[in-house]
C-alpha atoms as a PDB file:
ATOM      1  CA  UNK A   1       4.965  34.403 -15.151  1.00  0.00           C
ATOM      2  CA  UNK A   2       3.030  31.418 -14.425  1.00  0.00           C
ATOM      3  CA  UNK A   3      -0.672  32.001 -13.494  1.00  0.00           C
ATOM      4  CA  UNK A   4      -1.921  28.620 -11.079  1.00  0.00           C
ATOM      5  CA  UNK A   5      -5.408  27.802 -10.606  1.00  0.00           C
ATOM      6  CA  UNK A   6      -5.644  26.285  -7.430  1.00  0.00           C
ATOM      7  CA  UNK A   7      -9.098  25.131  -5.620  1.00  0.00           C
ATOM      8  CA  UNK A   8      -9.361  26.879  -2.888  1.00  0.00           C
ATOM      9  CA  UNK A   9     -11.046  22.939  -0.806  1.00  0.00           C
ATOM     10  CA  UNK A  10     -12.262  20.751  -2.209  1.00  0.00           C
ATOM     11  CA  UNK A  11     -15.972  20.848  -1.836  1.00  0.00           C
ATOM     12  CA  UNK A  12     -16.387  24.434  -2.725  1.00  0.00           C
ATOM     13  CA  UNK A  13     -14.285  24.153  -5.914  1.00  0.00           C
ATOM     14  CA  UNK A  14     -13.804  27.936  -5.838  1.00  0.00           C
ATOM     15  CA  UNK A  15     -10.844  29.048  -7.845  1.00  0.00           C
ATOM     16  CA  UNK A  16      -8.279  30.896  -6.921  1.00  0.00           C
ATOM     17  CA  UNK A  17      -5.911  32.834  -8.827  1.00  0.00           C
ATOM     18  CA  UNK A  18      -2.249  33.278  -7.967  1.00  0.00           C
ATOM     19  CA  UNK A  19       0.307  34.822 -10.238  1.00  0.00           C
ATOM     20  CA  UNK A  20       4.167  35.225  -9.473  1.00  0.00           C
ATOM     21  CA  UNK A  21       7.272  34.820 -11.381  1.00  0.00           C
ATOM     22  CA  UNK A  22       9.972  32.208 -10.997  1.00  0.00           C
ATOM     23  CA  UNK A  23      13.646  32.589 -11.194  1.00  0.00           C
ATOM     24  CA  UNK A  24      14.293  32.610 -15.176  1.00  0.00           C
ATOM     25  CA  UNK A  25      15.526  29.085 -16.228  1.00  0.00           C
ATOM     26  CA  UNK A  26      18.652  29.094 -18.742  1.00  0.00           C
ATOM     27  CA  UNK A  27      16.761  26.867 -21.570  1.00  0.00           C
ATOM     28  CA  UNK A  28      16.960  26.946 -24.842  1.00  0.00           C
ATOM     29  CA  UNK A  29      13.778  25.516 -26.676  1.00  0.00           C
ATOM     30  CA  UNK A  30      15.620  23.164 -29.188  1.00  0.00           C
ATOM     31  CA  UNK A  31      17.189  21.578 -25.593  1.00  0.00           C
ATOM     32  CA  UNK A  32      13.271  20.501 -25.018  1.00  0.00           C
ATOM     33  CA  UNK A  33      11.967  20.210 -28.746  1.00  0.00           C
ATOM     34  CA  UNK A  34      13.626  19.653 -31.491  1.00  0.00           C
ATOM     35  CA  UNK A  35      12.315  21.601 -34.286  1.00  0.00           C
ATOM     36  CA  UNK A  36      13.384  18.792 -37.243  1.00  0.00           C
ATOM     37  CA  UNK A  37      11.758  16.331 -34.935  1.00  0.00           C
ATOM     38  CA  UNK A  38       8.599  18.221 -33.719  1.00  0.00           C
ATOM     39  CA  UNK A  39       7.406  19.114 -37.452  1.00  0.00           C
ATOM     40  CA  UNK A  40       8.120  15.535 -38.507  1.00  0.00           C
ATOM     41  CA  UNK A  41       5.598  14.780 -35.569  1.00  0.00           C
ATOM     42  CA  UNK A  42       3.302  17.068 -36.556  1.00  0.00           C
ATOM     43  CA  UNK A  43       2.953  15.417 -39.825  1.00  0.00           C
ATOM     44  CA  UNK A  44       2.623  12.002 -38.422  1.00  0.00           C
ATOM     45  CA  UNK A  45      -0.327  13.188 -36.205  1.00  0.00           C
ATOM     46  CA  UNK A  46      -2.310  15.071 -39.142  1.00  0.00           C
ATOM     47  CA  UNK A  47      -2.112  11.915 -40.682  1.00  0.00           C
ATOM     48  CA  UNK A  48      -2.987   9.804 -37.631  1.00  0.00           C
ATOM     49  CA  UNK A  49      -6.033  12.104 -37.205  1.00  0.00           C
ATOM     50  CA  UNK A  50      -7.585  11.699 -40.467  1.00  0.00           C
ATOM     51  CA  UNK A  51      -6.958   7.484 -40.255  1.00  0.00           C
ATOM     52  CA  UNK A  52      -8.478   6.698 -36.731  1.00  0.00           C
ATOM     53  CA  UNK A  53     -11.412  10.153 -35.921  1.00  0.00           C
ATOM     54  CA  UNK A  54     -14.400  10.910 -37.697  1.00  0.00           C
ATOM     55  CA  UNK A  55     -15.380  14.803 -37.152  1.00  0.00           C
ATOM     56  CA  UNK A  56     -18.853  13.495 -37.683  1.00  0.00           C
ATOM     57  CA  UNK A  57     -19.171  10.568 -34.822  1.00  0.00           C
ATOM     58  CA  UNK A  58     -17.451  13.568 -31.854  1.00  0.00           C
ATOM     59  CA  UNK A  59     -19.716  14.377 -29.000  1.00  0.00           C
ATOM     60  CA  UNK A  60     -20.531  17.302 -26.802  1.00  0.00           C
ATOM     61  CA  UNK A  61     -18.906  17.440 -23.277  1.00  0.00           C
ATOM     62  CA  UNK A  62     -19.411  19.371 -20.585  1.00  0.00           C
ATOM     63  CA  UNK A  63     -16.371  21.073 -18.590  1.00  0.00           C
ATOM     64  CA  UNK A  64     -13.873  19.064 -17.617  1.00  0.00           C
ATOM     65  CA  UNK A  65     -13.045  21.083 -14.524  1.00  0.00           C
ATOM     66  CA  UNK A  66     -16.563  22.414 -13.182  1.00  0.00           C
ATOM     67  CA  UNK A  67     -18.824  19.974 -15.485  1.00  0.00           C
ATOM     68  CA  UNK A  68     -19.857  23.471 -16.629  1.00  0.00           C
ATOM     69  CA  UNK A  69     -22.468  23.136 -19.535  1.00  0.00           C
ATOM     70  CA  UNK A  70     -21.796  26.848 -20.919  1.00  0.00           C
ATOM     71  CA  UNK A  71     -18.861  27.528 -23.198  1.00  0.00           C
ATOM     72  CA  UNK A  72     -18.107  30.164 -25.368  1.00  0.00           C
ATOM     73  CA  UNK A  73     -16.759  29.740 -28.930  1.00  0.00           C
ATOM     74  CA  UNK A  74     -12.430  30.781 -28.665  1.00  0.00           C
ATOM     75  CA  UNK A  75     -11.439  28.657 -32.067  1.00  0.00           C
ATOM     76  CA  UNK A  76     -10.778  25.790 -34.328  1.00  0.00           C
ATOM     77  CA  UNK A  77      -7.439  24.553 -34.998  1.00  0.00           C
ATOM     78  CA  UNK A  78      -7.136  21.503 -37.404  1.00  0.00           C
ATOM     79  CA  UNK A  79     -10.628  20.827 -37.347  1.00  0.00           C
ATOM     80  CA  UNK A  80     -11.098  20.340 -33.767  1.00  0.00           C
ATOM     81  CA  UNK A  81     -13.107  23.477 -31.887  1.00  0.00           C
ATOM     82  CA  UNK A  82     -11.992  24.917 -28.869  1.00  0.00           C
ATOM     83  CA  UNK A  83     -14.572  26.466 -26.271  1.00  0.00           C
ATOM     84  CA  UNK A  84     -13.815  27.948 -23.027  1.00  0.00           C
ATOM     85  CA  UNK A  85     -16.094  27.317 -19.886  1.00  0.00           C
ATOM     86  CA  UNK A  86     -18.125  30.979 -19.075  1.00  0.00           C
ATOM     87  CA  UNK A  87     -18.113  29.557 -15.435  1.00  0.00           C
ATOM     88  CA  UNK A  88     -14.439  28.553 -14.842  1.00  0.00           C
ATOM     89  CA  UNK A  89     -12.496  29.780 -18.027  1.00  0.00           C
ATOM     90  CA  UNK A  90     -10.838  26.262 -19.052  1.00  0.00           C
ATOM     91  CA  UNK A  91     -10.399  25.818 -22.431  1.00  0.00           C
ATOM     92  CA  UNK A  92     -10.991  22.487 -24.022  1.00  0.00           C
ATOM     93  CA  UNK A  93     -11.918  20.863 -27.075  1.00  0.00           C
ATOM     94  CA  UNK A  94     -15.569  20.229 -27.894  1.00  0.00           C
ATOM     95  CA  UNK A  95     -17.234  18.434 -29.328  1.00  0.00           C
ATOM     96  CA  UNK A  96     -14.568  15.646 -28.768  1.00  0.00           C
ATOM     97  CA  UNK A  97     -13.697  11.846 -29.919  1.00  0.00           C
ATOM     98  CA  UNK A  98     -15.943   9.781 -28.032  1.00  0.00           C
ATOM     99  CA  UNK A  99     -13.520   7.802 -25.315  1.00  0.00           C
ATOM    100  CA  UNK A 100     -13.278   4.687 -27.585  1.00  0.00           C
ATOM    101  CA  UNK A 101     -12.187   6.596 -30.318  1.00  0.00           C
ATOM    102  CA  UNK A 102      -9.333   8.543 -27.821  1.00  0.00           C
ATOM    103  CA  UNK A 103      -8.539   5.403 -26.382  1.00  0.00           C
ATOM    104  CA  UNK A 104      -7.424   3.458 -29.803  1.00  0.00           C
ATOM    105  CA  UNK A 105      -5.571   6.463 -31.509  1.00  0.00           C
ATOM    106  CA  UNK A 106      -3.259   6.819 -28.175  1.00  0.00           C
ATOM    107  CA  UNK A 107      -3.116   2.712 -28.161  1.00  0.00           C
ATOM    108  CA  UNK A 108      -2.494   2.307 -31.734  1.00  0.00           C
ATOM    109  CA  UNK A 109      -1.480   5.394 -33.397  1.00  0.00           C
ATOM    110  CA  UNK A 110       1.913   6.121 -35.592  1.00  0.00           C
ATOM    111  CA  UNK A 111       2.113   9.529 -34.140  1.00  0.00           C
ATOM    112  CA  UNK A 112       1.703   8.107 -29.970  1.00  0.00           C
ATOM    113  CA  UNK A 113       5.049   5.738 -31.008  1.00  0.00           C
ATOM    114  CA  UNK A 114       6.870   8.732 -32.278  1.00  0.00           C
ATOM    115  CA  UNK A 115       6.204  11.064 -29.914  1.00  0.00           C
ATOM    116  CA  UNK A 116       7.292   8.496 -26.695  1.00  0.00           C
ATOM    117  CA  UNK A 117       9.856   7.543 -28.991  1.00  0.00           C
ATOM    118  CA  UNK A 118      11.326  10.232 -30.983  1.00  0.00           C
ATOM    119  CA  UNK A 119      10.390  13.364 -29.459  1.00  0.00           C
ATOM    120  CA  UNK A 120      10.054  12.757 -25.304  1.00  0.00           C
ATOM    121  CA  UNK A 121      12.334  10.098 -24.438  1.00  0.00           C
ATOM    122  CA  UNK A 122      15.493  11.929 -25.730  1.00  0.00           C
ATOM    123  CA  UNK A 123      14.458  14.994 -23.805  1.00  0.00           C
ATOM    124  CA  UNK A 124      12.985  14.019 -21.201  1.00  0.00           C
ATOM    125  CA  UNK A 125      15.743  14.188 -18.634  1.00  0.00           C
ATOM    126  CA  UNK A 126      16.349  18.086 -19.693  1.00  0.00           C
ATOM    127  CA  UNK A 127      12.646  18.734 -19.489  1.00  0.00           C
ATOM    128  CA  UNK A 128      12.134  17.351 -15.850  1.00  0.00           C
ATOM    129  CA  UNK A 129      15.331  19.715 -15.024  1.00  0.00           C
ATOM    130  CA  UNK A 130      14.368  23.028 -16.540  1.00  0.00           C
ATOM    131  CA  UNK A 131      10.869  22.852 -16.313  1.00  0.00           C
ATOM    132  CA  UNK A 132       8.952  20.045 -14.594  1.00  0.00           C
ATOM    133  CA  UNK A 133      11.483  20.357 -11.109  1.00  0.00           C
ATOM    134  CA  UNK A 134      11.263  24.783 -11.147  1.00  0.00           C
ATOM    135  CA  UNK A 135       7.635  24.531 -11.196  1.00  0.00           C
ATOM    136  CA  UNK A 136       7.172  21.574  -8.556  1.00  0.00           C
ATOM    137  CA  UNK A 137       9.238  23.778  -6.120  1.00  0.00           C
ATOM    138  CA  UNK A 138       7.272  26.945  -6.660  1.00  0.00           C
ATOM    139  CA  UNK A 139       3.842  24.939  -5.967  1.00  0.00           C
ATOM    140  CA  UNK A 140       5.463  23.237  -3.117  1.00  0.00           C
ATOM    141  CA  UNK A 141       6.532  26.959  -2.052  1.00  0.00           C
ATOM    142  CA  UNK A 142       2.528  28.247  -2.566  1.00  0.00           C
ATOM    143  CA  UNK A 143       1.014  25.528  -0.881  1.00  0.00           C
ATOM    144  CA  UNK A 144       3.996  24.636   1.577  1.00  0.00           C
ATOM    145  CA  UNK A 145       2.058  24.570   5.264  1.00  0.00           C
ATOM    146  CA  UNK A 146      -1.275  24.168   3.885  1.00  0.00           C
ATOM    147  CA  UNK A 147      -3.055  20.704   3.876  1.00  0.00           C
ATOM    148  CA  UNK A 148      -5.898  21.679   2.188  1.00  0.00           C
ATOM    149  CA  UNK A 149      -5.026  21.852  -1.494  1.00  0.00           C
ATOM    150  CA  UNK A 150      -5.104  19.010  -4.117  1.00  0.00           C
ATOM    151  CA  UNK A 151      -2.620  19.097  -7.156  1.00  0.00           C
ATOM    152  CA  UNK A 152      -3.282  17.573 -10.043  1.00  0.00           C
ATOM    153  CA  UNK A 153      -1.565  17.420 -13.237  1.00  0.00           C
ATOM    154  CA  UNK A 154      -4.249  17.103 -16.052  1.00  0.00           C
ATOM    155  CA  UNK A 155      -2.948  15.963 -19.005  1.00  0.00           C
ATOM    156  CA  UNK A 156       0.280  14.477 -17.541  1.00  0.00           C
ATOM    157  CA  UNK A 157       1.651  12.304 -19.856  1.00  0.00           C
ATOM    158  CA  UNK A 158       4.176  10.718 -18.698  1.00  0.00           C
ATOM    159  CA  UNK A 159       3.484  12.094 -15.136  1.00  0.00           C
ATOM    160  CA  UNK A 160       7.285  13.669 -14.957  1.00  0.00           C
ATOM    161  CA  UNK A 161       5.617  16.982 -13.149  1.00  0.00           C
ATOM    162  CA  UNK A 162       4.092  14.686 -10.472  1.00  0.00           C
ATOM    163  CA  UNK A 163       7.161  12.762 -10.069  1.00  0.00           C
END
């Protein structure tokens, strides 16, 4: 079940829900992460974490999706908080790294060579088959004869859903 928040135009950034369910994909989970591999990069990044961010020196945001300034409290998870917007329902972390801080643990971290290293690259190829492609085609499917929408992938990484 995938559950798609789609803006209905853009200038009246009205959300719209739609829920369906795609064809089941035969996928195991160690095809896409390897569990020896993930927990080794889990490590690496607790350790990056504590090197290059200060708890102390993170700053408020407002919503990344609606610039929403009212959150609501959902929880903290290795020392990072996690709110959810009371207008639009994202979840994101705040208070967050200020942008230079982001900007030189992804440009200099152990854990950002790993994971491009390590953990994507070798399953990268499955991942764009058994996930990234089924759930392209069911967007294209939503929005196919409509000009109107916008798609985004926010937090893309590597961009392989956009491809």
């Amino acid at each position: 079940m995938y559950d798609l928040r789609l803006f209905q135009d853009r200038d009246s950034r009205k959300l719209k829900t739609i829920k369906s369910s795609m064809a089941e994909v035969d996928m195991k989970e160690n095809e896409i992460r390897k569990a020896k591999t993930f927990n080794r990069y889990l490590e690496i990044v607790k350790k990056d974490v504590e090197s290059f961010l200060n708890f102390h020196d993170f700053v408020q945001i407002q919503c990344p999706a609606c610039e929403g300034m009212d959150y609501l409290f959902e929880f903290k998870k290795d020392g990072f908080s996690y709110v959810s917007c009371k207008k639009c329902s994202t979840l994101f972390v705040n208070p967050r790294p200020p942008f230079k801080a982001l900007k030189e643990f992804y440009s200099k971290s152990r854990s950002t060579n790993f994971w491009i290293n390590e953990f994507f690259k070798p399953v990268a190829e499955i991942r764009r088959a058994k996930i990234f492609r089924p759930q392209a085609e069911y967007i294209s499917k939503v929005l196919e004869g409509n000009n109107h929408h916008v798609v985004g992938d926010i937090g893309a990484g590597f961009g392989l859903f956009l491809e």
